[in-house]
Protein backbone atom coordinates (compact mmCIF):
# COMPACT_ATOMS: atom_id res chain seq x y z
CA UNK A 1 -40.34 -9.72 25.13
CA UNK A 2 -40.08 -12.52 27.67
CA UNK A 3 -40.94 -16.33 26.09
CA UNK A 4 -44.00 -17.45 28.16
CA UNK A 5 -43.45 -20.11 30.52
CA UNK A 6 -46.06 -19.97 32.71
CA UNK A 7 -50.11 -19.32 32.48
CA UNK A 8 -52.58 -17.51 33.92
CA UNK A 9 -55.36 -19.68 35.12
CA UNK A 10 -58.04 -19.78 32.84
CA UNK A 11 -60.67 -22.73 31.21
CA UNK A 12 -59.25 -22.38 27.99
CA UNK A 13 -56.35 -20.13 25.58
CA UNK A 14 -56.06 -18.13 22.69
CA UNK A 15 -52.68 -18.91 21.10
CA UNK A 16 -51.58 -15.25 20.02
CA UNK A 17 -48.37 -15.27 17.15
CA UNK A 18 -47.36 -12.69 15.95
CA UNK A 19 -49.37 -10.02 18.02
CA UNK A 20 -49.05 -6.38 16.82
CA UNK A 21 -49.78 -3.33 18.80
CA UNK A 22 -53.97 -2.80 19.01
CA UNK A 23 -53.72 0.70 18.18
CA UNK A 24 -51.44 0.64 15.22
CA UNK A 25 -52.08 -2.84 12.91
CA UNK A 26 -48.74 -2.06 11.06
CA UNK A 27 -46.69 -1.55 13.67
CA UNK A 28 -44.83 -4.93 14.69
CA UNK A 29 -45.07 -5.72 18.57
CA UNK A 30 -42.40 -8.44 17.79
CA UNK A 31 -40.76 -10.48 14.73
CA UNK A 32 -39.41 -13.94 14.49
CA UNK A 33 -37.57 -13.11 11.39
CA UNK A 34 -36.11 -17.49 11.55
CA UNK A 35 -37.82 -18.21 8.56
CA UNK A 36 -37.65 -15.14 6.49
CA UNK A 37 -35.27 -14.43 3.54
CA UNK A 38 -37.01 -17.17 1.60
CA UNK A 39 -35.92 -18.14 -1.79
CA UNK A 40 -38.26 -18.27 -4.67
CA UNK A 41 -39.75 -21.37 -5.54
CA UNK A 42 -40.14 -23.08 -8.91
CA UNK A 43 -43.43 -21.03 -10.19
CA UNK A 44 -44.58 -24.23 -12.83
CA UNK A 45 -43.58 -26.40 -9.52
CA UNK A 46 -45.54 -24.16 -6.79
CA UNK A 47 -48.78 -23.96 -9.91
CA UNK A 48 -48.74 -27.58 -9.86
CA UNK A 49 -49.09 -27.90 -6.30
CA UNK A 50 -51.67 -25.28 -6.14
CA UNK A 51 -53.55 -27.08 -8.54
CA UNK A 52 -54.06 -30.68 -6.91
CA UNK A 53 -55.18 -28.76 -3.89
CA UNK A 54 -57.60 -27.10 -5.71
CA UNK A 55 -58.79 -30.37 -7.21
CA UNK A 56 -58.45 -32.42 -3.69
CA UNK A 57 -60.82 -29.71 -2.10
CA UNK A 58 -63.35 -29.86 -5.34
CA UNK A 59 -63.11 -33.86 -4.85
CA UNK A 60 -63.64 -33.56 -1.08
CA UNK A 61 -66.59 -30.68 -1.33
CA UNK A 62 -68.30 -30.48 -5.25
CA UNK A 63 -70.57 -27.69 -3.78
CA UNK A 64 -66.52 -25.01 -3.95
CA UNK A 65 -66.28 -22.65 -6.31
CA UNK A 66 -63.22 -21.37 -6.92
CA UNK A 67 -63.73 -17.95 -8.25
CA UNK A 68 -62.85 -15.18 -6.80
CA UNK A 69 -61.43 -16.98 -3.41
CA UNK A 70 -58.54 -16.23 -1.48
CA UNK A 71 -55.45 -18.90 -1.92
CA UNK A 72 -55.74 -19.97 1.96
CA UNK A 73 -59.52 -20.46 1.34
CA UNK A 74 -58.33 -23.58 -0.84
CA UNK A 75 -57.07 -25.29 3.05
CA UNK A 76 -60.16 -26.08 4.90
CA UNK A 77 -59.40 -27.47 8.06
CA UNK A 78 -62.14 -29.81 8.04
CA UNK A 79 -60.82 -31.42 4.74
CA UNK A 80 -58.29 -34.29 4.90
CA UNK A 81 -54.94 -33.54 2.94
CA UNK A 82 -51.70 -35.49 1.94
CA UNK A 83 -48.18 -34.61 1.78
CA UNK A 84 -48.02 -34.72 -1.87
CA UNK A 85 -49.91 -31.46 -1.87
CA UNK A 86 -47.64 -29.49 0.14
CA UNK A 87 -43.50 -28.46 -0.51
CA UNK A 88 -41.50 -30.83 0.89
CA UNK A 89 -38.88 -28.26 1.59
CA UNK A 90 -37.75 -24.92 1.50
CA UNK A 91 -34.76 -22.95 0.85
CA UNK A 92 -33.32 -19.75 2.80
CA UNK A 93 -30.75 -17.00 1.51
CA UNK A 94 -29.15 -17.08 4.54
CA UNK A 95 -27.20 -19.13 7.19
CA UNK A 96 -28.41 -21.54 10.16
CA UNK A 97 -29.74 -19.63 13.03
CA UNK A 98 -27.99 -20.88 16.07
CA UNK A 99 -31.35 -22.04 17.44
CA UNK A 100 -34.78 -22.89 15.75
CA UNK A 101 -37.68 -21.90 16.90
CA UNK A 102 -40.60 -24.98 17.58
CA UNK A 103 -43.10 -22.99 15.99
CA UNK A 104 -42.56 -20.42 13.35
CA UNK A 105 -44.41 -19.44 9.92
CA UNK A 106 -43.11 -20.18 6.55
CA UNK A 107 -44.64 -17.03 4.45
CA UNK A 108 -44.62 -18.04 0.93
CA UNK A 109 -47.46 -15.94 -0.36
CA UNK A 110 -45.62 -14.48 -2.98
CA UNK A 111 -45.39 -18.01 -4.53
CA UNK A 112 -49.17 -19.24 -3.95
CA UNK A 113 -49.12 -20.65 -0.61
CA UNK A 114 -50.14 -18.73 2.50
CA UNK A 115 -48.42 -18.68 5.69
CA UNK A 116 -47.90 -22.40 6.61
CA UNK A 117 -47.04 -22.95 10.60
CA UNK A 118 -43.36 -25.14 10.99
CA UNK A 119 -43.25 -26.68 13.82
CA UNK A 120 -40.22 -28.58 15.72
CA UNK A 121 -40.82 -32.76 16.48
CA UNK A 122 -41.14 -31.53 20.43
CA UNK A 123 -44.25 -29.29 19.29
CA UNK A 124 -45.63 -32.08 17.25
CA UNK A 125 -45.00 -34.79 20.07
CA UNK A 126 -47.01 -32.16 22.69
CA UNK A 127 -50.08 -31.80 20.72
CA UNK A 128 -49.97 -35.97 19.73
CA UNK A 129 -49.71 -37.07 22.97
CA UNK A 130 -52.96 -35.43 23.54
CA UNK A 131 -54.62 -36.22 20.26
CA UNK A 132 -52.79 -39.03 18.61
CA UNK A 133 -53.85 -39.22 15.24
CA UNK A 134 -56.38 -35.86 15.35
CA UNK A 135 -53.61 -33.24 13.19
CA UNK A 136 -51.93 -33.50 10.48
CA UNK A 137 -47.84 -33.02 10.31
CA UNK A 138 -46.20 -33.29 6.91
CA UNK A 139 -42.59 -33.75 7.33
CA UNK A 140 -40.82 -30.50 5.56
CA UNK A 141 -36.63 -30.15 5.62
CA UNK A 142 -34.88 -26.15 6.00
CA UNK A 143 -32.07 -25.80 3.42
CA UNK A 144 -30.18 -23.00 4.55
CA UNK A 145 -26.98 -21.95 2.64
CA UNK A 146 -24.60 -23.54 5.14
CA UNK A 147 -26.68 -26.64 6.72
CA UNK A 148 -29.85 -28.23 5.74
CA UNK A 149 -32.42 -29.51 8.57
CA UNK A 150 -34.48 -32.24 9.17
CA UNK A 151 -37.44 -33.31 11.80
CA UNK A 152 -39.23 -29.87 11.30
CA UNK A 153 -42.89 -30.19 10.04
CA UNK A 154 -45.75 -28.37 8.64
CA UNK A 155 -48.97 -28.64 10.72
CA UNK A 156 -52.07 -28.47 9.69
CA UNK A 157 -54.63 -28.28 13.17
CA UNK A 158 -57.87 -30.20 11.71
CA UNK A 159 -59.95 -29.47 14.59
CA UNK A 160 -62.15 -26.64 13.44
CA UNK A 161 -65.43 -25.92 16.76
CA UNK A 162 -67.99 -23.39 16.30
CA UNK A 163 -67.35 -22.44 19.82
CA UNK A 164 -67.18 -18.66 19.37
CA UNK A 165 -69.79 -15.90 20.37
CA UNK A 166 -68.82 -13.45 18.08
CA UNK A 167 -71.52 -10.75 19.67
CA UNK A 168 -69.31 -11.09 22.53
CA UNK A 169 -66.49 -11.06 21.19
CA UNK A 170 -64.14 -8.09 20.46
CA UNK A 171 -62.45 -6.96 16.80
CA UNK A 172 -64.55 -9.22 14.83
CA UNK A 173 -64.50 -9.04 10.80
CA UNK A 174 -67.34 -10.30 8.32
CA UNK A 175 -66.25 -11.52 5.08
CA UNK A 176 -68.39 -13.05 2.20
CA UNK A 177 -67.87 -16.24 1.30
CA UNK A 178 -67.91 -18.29 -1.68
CA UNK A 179 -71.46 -19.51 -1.41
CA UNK A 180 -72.78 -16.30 -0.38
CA UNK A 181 -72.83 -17.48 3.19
CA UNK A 182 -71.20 -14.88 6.08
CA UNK A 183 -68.03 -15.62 7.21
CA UNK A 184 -66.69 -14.26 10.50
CA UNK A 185 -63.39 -13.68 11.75
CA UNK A 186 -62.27 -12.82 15.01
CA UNK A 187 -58.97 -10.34 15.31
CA UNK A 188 -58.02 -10.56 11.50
CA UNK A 189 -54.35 -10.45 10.79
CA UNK A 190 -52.75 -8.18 12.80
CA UNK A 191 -54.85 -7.16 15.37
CA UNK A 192 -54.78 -8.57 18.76
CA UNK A 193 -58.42 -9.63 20.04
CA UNK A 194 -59.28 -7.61 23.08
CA UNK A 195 -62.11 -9.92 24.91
CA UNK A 196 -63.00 -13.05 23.55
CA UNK A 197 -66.08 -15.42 24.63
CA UNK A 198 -67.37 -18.94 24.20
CA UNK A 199 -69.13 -21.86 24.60
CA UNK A 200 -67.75 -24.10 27.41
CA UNK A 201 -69.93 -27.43 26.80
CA UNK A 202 -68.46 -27.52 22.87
CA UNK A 203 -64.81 -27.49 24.08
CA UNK A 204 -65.11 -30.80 26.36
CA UNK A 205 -62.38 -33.39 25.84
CA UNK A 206 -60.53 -31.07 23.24
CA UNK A 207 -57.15 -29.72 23.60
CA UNK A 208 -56.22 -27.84 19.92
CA UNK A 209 -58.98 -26.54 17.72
CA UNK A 210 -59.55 -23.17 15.66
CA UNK A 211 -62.53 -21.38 14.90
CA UNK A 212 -62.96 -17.46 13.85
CA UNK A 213 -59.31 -17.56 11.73
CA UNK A 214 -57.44 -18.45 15.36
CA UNK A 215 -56.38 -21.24 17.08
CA UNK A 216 -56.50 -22.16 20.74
CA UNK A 217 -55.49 -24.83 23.05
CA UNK A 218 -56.77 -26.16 26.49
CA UNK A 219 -55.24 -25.73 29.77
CA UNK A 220 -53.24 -29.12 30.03
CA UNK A 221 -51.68 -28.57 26.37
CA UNK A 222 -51.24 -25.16 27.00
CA UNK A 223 -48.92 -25.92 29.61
CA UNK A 224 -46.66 -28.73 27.21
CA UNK A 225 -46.56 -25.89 24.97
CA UNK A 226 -45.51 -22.97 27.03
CA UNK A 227 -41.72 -24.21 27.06
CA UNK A 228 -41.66 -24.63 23.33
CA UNK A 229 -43.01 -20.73 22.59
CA UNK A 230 -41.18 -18.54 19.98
CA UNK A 231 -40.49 -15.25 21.32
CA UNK A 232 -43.19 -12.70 20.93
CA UNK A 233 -45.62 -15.97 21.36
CA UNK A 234 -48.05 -17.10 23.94
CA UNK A 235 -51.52 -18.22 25.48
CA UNK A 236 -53.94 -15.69 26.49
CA UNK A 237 -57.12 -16.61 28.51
CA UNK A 238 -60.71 -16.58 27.01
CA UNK A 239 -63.85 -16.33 28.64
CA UNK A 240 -66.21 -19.50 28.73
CA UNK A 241 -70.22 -19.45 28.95
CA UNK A 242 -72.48 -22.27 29.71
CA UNK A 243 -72.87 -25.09 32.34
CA UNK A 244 -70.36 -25.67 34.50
CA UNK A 245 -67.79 -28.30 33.29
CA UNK A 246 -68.49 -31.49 34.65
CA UNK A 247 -66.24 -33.53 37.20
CA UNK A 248 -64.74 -35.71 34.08
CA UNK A 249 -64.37 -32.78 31.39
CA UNK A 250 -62.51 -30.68 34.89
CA UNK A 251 -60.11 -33.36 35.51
CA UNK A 252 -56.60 -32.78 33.43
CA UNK A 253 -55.42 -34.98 30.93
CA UNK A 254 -52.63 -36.98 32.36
């Protein structure tokens, strides 16, 4: 599959990674297999970790209960974390690839942490030069057997917009949540959204924000990204509803 390099015109994007074929879930599309072949992590280490989180997200919202939730539940985007509550590296069974991807997943689940996006310092200086300060990027080095490498981080997109309009919208899942409340998902893992549909007027003057379990990027930092995709990677238009954008929220973002 060809790395994306250029986009078709649209108000907004869907960033699709990992996409799997719509008829068959299971059945890989494409696979960045950079970061696979992880080695196992210090369980007592990896519990303690999981742990402050747990407590950091209590602190941060006393209404969470715990029981019953998934581990990823644990990483609300609209909750503030640190670097002391994530690895600060992570070991491979393998060589150096001859090139690193900018954006890849570290898939730890096996050892309490859910699939954690690493992304290169070109990624990271894209997505700051449009919001400075907005994301969080914890610094994270790749032993492999032969090398180890450093500048890599893990993001963390804090940017979470009820934009969605999920009766629009195709392949939608609703999940319970810990309060009772309804949860909804748009194209759980492994299925690739066929029509998705928002709100234009909630977008204005953003550039990377998730909402429905997906992430999605505006047109300017779409296009700083596009050079930096993984293969198998890239930005699929959405549809947009509501008044038309005005002259200022239209203009690109030098």
């Amino acid at each position: 599959m060809q790395i994306q390099t250029t986009l078709p015109e649209a108000e907004f994007y869907i960033f699709m990674f990992q996409l799997f074929d719509d008829a068959d879930a299971g059945t890989p599309r494409c696979h960045d297999s950079t970061f696979n072949d992880l080695q196992p992590r210090n369980l007592a280490e990896a519990q303690r970790l999981f742990r402050a989180r747990l407590t950091r997200r209590m602190e941060l919202d006393p209404r969470f209960r715990p029981a019953g939730t998934p581990v990823d539940h644990f990483d609300d985007p609209d909750l503030p974390m640190t670097a002391d509550l994530f690895p600060a590296d992570s070991a491979f069974g393998k060589p150096k690839p001859r090139h690193l991807p900018h954006y890849g997943l570290l898939d730890e689940r096996k050892h309490l942490w859910p699939p954690r996006p690493i992304v290169s310092p070109e990624w990271k200086a894209a997505i700051e030069s449009l919001e400075p300060g907005v994301h969080e990027f914890f610094a994270h080095d790749l032993r492999f057997r032969d090398a180890t490498v450093t500048g890599h981080f893990l993001f963390r997109g804090r940017q979470s917009v009820a934009f969605l309009d999920y009766d629009a919208c195709s392949d939608v899942k609703i999940e319970t949540h810990w309060d009772g409340s309804r949860v909804y998902k748009l194209a759980p893992y492994g299925v690739r959204p066929r029509r998705v549909v928002g709100s234009r007027h909630k977008l204005q003057g953003r550039h990377w924000v998730s909402a429905g379990g997906q992430s999605f990027a505006s047109p300017v930092l779409a296009g700083r990204l596009a050079p930096l995709l993984p293969r198998g990677a890239r930005f699929a238009p959405i549809e947009l509803g509501g008044p038309e954008p005005g002259r200022a929220a239209a203009q690109a973002t030098p």
